[in-house]
Protein backbone atom coordinates (compact mmCIF):
# COMPACT_ATOMS: atom_id res chain seq x y z
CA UNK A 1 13.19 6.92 9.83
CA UNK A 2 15.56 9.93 10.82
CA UNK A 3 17.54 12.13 8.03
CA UNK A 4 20.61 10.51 9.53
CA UNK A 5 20.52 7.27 8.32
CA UNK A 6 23.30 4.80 9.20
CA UNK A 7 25.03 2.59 6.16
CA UNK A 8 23.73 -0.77 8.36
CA UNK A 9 20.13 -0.87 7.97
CA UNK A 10 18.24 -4.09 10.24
CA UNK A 11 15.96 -5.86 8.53
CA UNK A 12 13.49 -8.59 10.19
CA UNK A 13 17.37 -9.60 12.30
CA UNK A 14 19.58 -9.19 9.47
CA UNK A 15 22.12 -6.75 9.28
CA UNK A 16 22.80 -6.03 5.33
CA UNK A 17 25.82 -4.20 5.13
CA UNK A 18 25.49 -1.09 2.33
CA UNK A 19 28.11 -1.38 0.02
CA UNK A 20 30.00 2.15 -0.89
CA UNK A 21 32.43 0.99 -3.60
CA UNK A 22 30.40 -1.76 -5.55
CA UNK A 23 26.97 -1.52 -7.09
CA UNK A 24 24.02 -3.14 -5.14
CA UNK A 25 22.06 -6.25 -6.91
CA UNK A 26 18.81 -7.63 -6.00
CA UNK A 27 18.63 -10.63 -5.89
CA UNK A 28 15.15 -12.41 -7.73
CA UNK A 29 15.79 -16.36 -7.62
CA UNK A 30 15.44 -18.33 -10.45
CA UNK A 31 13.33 -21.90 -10.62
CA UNK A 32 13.03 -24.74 -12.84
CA UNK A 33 10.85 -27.25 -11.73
CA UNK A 34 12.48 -27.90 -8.32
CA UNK A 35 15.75 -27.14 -8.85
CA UNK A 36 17.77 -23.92 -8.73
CA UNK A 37 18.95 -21.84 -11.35
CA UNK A 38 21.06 -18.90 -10.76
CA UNK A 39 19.14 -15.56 -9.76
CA UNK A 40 18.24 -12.79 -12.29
CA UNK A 41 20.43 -9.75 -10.75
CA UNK A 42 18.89 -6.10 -10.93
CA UNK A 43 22.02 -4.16 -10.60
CA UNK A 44 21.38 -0.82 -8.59
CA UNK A 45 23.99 2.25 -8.29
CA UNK A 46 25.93 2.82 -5.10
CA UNK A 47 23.65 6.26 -4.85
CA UNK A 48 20.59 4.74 -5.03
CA UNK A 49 21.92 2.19 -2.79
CA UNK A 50 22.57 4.26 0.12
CA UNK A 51 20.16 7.09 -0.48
CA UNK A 52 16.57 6.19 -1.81
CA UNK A 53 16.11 3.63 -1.30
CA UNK A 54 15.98 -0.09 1.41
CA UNK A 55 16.01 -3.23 0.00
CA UNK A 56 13.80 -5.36 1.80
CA UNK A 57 13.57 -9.29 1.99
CA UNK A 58 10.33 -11.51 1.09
CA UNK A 59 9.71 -13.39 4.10
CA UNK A 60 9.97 -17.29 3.66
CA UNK A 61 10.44 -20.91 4.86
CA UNK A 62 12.28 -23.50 3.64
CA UNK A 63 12.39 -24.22 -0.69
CA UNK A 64 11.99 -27.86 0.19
CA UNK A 65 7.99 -26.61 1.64
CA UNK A 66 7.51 -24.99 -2.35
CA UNK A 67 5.38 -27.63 -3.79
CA UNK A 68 3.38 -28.08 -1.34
CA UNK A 69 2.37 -25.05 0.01
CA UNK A 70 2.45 -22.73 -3.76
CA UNK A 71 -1.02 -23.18 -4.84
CA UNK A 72 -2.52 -22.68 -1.58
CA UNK A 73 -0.01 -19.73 -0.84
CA UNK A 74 -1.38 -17.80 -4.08
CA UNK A 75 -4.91 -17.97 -2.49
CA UNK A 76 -4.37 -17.75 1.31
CA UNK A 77 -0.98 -17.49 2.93
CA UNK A 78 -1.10 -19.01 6.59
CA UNK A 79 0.29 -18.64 9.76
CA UNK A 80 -0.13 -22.45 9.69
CA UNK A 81 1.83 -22.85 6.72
CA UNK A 82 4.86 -20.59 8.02
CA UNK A 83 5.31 -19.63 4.23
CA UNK A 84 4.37 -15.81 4.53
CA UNK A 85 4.77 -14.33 1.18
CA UNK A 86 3.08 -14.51 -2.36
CA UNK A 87 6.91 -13.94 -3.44
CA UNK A 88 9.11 -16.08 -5.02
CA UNK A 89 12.18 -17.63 -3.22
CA UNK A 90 14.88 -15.31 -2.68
CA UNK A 91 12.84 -11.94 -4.34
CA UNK A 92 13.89 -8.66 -2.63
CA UNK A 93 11.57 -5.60 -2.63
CA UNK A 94 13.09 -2.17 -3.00
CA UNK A 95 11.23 0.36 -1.47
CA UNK A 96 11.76 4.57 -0.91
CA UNK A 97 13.77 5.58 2.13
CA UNK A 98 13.80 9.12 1.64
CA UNK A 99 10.27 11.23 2.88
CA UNK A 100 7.50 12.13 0.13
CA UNK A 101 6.81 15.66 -0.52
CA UNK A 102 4.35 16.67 1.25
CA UNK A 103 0.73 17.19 -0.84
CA UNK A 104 -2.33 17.62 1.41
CA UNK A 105 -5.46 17.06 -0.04
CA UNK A 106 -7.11 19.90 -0.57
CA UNK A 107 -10.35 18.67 0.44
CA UNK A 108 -9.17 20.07 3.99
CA UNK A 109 -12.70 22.19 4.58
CA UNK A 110 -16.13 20.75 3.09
CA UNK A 111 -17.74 23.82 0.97
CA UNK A 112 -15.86 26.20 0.62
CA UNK A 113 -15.30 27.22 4.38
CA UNK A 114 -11.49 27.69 3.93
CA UNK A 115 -12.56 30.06 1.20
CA UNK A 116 -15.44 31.60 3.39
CA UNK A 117 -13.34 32.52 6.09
CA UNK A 118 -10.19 33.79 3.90
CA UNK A 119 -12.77 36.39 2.86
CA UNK A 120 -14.57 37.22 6.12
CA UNK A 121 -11.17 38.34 7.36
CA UNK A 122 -10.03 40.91 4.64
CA UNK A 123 -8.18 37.97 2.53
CA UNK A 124 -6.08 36.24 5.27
CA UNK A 125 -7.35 33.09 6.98
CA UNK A 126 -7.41 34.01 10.95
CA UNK A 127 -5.45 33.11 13.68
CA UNK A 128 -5.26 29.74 15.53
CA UNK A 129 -9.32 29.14 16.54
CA UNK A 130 -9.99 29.35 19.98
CA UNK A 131 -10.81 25.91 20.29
CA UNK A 132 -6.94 24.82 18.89
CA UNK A 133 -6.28 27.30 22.05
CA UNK A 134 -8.03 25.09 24.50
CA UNK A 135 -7.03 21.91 23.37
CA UNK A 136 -3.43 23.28 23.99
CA UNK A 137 -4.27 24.15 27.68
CA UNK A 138 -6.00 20.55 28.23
CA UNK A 139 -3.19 19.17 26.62
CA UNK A 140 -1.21 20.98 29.04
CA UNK A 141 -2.76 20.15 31.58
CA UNK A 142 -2.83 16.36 31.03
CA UNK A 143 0.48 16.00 29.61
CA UNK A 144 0.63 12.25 30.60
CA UNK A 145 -2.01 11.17 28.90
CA UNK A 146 -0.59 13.07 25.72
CA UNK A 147 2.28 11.38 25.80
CA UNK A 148 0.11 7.89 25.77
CA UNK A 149 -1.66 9.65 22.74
CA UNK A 150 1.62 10.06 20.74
CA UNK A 151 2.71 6.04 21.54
CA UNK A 152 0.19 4.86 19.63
CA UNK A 153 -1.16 5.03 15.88
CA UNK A 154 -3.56 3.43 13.92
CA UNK A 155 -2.96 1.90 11.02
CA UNK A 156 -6.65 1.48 8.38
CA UNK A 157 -7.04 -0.54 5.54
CA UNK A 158 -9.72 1.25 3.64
CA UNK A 159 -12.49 -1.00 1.63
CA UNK A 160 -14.02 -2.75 3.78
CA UNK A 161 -13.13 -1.18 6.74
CA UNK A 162 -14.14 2.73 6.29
CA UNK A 163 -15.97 2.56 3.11
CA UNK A 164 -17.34 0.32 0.42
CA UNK A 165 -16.20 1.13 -2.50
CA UNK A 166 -17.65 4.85 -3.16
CA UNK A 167 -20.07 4.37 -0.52
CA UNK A 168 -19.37 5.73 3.20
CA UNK A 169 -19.49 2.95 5.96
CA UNK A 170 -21.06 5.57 8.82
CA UNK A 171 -18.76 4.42 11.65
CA UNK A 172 -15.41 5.27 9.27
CA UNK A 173 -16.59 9.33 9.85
CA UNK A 174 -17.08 8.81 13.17
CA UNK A 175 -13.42 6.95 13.71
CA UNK A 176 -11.83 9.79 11.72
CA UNK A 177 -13.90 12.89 13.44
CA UNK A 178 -12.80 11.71 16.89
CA UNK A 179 -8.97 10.92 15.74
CA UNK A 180 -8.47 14.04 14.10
CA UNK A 181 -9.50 15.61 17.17
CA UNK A 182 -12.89 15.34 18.28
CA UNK A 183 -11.78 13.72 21.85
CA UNK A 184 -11.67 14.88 25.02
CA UNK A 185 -7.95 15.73 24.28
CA UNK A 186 -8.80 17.86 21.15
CA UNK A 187 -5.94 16.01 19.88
CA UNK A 188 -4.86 14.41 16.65
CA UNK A 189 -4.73 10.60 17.68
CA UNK A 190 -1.95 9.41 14.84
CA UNK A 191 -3.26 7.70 11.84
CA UNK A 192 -2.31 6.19 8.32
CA UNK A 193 -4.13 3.93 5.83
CA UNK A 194 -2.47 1.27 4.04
CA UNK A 195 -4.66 -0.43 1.38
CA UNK A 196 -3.79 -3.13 -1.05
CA UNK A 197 -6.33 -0.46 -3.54
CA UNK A 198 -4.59 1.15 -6.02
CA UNK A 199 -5.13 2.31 -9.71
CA UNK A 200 -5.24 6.47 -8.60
CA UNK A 201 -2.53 8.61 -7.89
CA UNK A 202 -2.43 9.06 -4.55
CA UNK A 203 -3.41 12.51 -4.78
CA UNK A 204 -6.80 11.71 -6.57
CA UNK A 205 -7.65 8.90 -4.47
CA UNK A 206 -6.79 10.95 -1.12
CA UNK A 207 -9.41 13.88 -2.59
CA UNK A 208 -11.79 11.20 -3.70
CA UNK A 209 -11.75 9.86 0.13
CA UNK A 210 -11.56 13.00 2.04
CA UNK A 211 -15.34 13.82 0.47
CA UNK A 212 -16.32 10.24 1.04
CA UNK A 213 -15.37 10.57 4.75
CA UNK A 214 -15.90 14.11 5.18
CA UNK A 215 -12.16 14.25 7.00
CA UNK A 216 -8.44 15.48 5.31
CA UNK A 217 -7.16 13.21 4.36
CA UNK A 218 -3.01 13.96 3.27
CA UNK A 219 -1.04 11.70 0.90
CA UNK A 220 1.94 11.82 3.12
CA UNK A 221 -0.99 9.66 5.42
CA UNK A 222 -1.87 7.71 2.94
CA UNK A 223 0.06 4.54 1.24
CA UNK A 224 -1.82 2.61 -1.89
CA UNK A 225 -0.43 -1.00 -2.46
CA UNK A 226 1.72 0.21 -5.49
CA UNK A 227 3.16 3.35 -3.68
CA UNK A 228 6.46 1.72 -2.23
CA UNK A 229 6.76 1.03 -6.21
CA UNK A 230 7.82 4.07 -7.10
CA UNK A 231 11.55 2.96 -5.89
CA UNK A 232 11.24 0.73 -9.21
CA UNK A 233 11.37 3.82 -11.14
CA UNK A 234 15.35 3.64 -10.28
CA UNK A 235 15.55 0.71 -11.72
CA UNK A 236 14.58 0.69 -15.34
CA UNK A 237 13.98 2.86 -18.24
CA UNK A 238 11.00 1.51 -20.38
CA UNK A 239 8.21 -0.64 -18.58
CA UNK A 240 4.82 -2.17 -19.55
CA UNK A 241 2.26 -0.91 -17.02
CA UNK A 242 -0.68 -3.05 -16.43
CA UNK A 243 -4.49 -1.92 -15.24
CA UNK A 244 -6.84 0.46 -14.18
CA UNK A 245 -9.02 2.66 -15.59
CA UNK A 246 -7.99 4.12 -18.88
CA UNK A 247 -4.43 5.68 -18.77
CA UNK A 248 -4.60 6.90 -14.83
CA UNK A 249 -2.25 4.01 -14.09
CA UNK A 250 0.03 5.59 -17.04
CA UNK A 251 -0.77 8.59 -14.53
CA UNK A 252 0.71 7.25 -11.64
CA UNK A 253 4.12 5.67 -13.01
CA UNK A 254 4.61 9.07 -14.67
CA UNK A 255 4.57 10.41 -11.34
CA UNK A 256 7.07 7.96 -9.77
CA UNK A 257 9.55 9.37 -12.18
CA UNK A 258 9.06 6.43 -14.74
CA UNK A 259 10.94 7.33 -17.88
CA UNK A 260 9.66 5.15 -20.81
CA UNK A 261 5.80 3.85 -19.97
CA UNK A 262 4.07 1.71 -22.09
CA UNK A 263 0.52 -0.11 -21.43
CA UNK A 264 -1.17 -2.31 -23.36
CA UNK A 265 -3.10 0.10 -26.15
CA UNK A 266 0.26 1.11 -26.63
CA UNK A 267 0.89 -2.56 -27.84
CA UNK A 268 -2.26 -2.85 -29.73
CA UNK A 269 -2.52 0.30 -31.27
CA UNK A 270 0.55 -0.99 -33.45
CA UNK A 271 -0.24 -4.65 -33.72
CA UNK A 272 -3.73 -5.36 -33.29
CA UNK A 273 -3.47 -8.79 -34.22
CA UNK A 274 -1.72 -9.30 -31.13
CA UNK A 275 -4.81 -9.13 -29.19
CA UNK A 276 -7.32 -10.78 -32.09
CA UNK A 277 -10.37 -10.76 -29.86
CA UNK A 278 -10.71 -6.84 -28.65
CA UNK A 279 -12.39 -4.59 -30.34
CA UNK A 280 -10.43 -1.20 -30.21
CA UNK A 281 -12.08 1.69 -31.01
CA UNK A 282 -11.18 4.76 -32.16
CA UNK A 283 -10.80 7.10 -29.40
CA UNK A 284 -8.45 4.23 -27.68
CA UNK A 285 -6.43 4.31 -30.98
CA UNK A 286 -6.14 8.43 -30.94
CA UNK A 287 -5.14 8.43 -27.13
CA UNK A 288 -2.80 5.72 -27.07
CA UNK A 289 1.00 5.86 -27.82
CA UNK A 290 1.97 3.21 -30.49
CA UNK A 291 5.71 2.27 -32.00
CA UNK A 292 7.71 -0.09 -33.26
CA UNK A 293 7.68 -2.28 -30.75
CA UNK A 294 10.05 -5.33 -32.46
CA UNK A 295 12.94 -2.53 -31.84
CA UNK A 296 11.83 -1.82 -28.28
CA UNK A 297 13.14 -3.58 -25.01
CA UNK A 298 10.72 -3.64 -22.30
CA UNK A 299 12.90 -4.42 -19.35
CA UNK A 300 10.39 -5.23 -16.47
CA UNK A 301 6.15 -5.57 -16.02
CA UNK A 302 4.53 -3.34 -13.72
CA UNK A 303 0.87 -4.72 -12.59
CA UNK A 304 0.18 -1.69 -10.92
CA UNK A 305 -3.69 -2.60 -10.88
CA UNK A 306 -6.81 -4.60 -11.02
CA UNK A 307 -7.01 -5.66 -15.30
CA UNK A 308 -9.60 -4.54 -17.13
CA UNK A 309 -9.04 -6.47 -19.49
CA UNK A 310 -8.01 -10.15 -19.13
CA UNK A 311 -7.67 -11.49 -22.40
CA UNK A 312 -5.71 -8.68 -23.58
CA UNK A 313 -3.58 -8.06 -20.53
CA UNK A 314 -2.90 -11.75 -20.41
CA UNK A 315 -1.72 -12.49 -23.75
CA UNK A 316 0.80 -9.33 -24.17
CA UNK A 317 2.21 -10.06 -20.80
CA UNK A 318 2.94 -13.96 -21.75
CA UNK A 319 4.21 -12.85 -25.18
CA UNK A 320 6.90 -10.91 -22.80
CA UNK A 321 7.98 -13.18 -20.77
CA UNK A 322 8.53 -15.29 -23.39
CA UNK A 323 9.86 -13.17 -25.43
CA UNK A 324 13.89 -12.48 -25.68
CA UNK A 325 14.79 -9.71 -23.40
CA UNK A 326 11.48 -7.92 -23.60
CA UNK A 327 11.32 -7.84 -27.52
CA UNK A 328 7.94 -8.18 -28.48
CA UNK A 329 7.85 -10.80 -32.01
CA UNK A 330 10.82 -13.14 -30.25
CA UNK A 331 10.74 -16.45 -28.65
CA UNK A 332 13.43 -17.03 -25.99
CA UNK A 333 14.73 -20.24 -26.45
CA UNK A 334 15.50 -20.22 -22.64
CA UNK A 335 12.32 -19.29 -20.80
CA UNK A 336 14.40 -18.35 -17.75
CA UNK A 337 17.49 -17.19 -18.35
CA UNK A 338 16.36 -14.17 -20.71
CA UNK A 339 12.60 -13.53 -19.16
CA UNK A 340 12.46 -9.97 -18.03
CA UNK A 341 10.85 -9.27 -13.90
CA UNK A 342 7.39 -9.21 -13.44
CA UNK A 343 6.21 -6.90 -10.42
CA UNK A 344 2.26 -7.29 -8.81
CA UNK A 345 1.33 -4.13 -6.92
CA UNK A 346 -0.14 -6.64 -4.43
CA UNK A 347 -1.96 -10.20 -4.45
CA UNK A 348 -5.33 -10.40 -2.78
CA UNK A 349 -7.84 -12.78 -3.68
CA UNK A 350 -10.74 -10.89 -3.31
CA UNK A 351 -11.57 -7.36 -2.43
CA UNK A 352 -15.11 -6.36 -1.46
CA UNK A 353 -17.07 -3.93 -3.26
CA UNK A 354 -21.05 -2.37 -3.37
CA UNK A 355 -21.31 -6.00 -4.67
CA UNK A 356 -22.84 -7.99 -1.52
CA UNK A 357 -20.20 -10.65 -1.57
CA UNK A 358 -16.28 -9.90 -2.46
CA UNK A 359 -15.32 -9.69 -5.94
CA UNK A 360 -12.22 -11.13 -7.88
CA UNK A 361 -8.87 -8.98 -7.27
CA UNK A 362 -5.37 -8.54 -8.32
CA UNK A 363 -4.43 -12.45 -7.05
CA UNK A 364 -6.64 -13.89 -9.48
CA UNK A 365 -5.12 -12.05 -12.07
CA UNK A 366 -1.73 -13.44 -11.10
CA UNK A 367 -2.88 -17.50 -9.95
CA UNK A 368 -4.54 -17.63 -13.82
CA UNK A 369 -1.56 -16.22 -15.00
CA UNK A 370 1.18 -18.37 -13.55
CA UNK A 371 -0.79 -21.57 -14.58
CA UNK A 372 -0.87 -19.95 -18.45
CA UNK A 373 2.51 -19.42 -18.00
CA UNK A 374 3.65 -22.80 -16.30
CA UNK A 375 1.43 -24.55 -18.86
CA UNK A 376 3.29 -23.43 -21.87
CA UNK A 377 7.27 -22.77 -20.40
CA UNK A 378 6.63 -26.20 -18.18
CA UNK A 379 8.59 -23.53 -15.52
CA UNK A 380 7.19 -21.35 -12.66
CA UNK A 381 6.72 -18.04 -12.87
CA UNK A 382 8.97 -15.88 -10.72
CA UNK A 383 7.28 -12.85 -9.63
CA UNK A 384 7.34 -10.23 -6.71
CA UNK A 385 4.58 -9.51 -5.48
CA UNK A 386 4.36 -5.98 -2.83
CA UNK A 387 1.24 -4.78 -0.94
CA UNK A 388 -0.14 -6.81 2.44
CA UNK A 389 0.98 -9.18 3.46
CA UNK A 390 4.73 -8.42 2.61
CA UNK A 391 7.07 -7.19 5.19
CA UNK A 392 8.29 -4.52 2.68
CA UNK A 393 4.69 -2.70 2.87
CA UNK A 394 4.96 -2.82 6.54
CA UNK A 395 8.43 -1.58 6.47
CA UNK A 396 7.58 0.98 4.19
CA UNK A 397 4.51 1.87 6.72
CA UNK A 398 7.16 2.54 9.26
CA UNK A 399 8.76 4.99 7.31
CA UNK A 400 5.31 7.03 6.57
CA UNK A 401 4.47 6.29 10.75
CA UNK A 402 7.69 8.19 11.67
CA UNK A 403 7.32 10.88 9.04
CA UNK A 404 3.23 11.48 9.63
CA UNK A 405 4.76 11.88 13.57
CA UNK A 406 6.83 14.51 12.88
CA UNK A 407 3.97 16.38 10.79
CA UNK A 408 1.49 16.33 13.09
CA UNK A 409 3.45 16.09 17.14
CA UNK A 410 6.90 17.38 15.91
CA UNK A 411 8.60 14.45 16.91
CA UNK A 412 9.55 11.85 14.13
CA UNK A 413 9.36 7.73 15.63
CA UNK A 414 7.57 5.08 15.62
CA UNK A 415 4.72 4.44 18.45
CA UNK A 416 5.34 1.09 20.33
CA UNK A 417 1.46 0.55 20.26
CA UNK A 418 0.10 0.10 16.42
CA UNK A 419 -2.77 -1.08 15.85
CA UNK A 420 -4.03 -2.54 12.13
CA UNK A 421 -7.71 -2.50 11.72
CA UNK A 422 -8.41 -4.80 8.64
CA UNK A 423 -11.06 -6.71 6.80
CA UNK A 424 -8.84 -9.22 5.57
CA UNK A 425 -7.33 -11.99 7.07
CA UNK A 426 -5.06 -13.23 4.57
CA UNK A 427 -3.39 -9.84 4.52
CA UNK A 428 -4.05 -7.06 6.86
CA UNK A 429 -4.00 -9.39 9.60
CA UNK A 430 -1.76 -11.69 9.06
CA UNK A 431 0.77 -8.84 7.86
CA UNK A 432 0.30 -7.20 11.26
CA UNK A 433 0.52 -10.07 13.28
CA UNK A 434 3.83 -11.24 11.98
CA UNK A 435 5.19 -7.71 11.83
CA UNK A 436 4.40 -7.19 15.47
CA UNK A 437 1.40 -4.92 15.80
CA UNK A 438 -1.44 -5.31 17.62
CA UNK A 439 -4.67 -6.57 14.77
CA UNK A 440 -8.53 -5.48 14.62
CA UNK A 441 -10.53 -7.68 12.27
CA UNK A 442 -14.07 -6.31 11.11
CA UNK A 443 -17.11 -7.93 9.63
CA UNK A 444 -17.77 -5.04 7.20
CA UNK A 445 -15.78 -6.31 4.53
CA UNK A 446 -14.03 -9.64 3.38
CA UNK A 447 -14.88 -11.27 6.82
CA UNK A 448 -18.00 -12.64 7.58
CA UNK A 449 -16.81 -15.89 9.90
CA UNK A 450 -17.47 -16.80 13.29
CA UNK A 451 -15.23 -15.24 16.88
CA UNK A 452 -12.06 -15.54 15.07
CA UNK A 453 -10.21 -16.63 11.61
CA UNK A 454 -9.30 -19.97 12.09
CA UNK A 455 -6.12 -19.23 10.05
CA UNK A 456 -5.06 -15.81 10.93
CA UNK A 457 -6.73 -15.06 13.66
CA UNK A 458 -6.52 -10.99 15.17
CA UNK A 459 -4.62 -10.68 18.10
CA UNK A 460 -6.34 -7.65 19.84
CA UNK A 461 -10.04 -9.34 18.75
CA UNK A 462 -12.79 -9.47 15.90
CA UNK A 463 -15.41 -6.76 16.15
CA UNK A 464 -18.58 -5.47 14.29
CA UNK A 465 -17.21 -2.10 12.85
CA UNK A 466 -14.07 -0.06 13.03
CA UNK A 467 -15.74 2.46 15.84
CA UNK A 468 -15.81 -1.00 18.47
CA UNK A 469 -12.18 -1.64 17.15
CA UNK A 470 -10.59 1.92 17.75
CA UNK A 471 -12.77 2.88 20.94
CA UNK A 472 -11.67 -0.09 22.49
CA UNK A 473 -7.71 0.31 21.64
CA UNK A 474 -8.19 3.20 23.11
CA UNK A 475 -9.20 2.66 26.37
CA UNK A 476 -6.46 0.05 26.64
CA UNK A 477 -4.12 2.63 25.84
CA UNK A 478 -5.76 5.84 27.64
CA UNK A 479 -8.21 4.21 30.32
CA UNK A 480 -11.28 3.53 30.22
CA UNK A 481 -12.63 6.85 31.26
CA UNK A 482 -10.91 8.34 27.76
CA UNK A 483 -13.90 10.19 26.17
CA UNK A 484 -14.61 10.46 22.32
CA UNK A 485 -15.77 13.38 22.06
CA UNK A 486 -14.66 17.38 22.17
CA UNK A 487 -16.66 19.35 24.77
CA UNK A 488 -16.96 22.77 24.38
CA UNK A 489 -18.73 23.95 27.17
CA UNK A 490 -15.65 23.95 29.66
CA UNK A 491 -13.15 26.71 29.70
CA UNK A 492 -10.07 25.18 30.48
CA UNK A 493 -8.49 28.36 31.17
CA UNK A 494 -9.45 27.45 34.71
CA UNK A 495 -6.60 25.37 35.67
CA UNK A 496 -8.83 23.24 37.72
CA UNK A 497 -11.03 22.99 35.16
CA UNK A 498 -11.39 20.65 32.36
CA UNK A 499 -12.87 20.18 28.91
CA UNK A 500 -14.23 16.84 29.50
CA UNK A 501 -17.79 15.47 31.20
């Protein structure tokens, strides 16, 4: 989206008009049973409002649909169904407007060759290679094609699709070789990757791929499910961050310009009866952060990752929302009217792994802990829920789209022609399909079904790795005589020549 940004921003056909005199409130409805309570109001300044942030809608159908469709929705949201979001009714997701600084991973040359050549040439890196120079002049000279190139992107989920957990899936190198250039263009073919993983600052996770993949890989490329969280940190002052590994999640909120973070140690540390089954030890005790926590408000949950930790996570985040106002050692008399927000960085089922079938994700997590909660409040639990499937994520891929553009062609907009490779059908590809792009599904991940999903099936077509997928978007896009691969044996200098077979 451009630096000039209008006070009328369009979202999925409605206008929402930004508000210069009053303070913004999103809106989170509020259910009992099947009726309607008034919605819990997050007030927002006029600022943020009209600076940093858009406030996008959850995309649903009609309440009267709720009963029938909620257990099945928390599992496997359908294009058959028509009830597109793990949200709850009326739940608005903030997201950033304004662009992310801009951190390449520095994985940009494998061993040391940045470092290699800085010192080969008396402590400066050299000029622009010669091959840069003729993939200018066949650029040049095929400045039509070019101009196909830069009206479409790709957009890659990442387990699944380019790697298995730690492990490289060979044709994800291959994919990124011949986008970042290795084409008979020499030309960056625009890319992001939007994955419902998370846990990692972006940073970390972007180095940690880049030698996984053997390609740079830059964060402003690069969006995790709990990314367009970070708006959040607007929002509230002290929050209980849930999952991951240790305290990276603690990590990433820090970064998003959280103020107040607490995670569970935190919580246990000072009480541990309140979790009478773990056994803390004594490095969690020294690292952790406790206080009095019956003179602490915790006004919202951040799950910003896979739990490590069930029992635990379970029972502090119940004893919350039951709680009065956040204020661990109450009881709320009302369990609606004074429960504090709950955010999920996303809500996927499963997520595959080195394991050889899926494993349990962030959605199981959340379906066991609505039932614990509906079991003991006799109430749903209202939640919002970002990451694929939701429109916000998509939005908020827009925004990196246009902003990657700029980096990489010097023109910031969004390609007509997207195209969302995926391994999962209840999110990458029914996310793209209702947001308009063009979907890929693979088998090398969550889908291992027959031609199509039955449920959300991919519009462009199913294929057996993400090299089919890409090559043949491609040639729909650039011909079919579009070549993936550089060849150096050409001089284009030649203006009749040419650096392709």
């Amino acid at each position: 989206m451009s630096g000039q940004q209008s006070d009328i921003v369009a979202l999925d056909g409605v206008e929402k008009q930004q508000q210069q005199e009053q303070p913004q409130q999103l809106n989170v409805a509020k259910t009992r049973g099947n009726s309607r309570q008034d919605s819990l109001t997050i007030p927002l300044s006029p600022s943020v409002a009209n600076h940093n942030t858009i406030e996008v809608p959850a995309t649903r159908s009609p309440d009267a649909h709720a009963d029938l469709y909620m257990h099945n929705l928390s599992a496997s949201p359908s294009l058959k169904e028509r009830r597109l979001s793990r949200n709850s009714f009326g739940a608005s997701l903030p997201i950033p407007r304004s662009k992310r600084q801009s951190r390449l991973s520095s994985v940009t040359f494998p061993g040391g060759v940045a470092e290699a050549l800085q010192e080969a040439s008396g402590g400066t890196l050299p000029l622009k290679p010669t091959r840069e120079f003729l993939a200018d002049r066949v650029q040049d000279i095929h400045s039509e094609k070019v101009e196909k190139v830069k009206n479409m992107s790709f957009v890659f989920d990442i387990d699944g699709v380019l790697v298995h957990g730690d492990r490289l899936i060979p044709e994800g190198k291959k994919v990124l070789d011949m986008l970042n250039g290795d084409n008979e263009l020499g030309i960056k073919i625009p890319h992001i990757f939007l994955t419902n993983g998370s846990g990692k600052p972006e940073l970390a996770r972007t180095e940690q791929l880049s030698k996984i993949l053997q390609n740079p890989i830059s964060t402003d490329q690069f969006i995790q499910s709990h990314t367009p969280m970070r708006a959040l940190a607007e929002y509230y002052n002290t929050v209980l961050v849930v999952g991951g590994e240790g305290y990276k999640c603690r990590e990433v909120a820090e970064e998003y310009g959280f103020k107040d973070i607490v995670v569970p140690n935190d919580i246990v540390a000072w009480d541990p009866s309140i979790a009478p089954y773990r056994v803390f030890t004594d490095e969690e005790r020294a690292t952790s952060r406790p206080r009095d926590f019956t003179k602490t408000n915790i006004e919202a949950i951040m799950v910003f990752s896979d739990s490590r930790d069930y029992a635990t996570d379970m029972q502090i985040i119940v004893d919350l929302l039951r709680s009065e106002n956040g204020r661990l050692g109450t009881v709320a008399k009302d369990p609606v009217s004074q429960r504090i927000p709950i955010y999920f960085s996303q809500g996927d089922l499963l997520c595959p792994t080195e394991h050889p079938t899926p494993r349990m994700s962030q959605g199981a997590f959340r379906i066991g802990l609505e039932a614990m909660y509906k079991a003991l409040t006799g109430v749903d639990l209202e939640r919002v829920v970002y990451g694929k499937p939701e429109m916000a994520t998509y939005k908020y891929a827009d925004e990196v789209i246009a902003s990657w553009m700029e980096q990489i062609h010097g023109e910031e907009k969004i390609p007509q022609n997207i195209y969302m490779v995926g391994d999962n059908p209840a999110s990458d590809i029914v996310g793209g399909n209702l947001y308009g792009w063009n979907t890929c599904l693979v088998r090398t991940g969550v889908f291992q079904g027959g031609e199509n999903d039955e449920e959300n099936p991919a519009n462009f077509g199913v294929f057996a790795n993400v090299w089919e997928a890409v090559t043949s978007a491609c040639r729909k896009e650039l011909g079919d005589d579009f070549k993936f691969k550089w060849d150096d044996r050409v001089n284009p200098l030649n203006i009749n020549a040419s650096a392709i077979e």
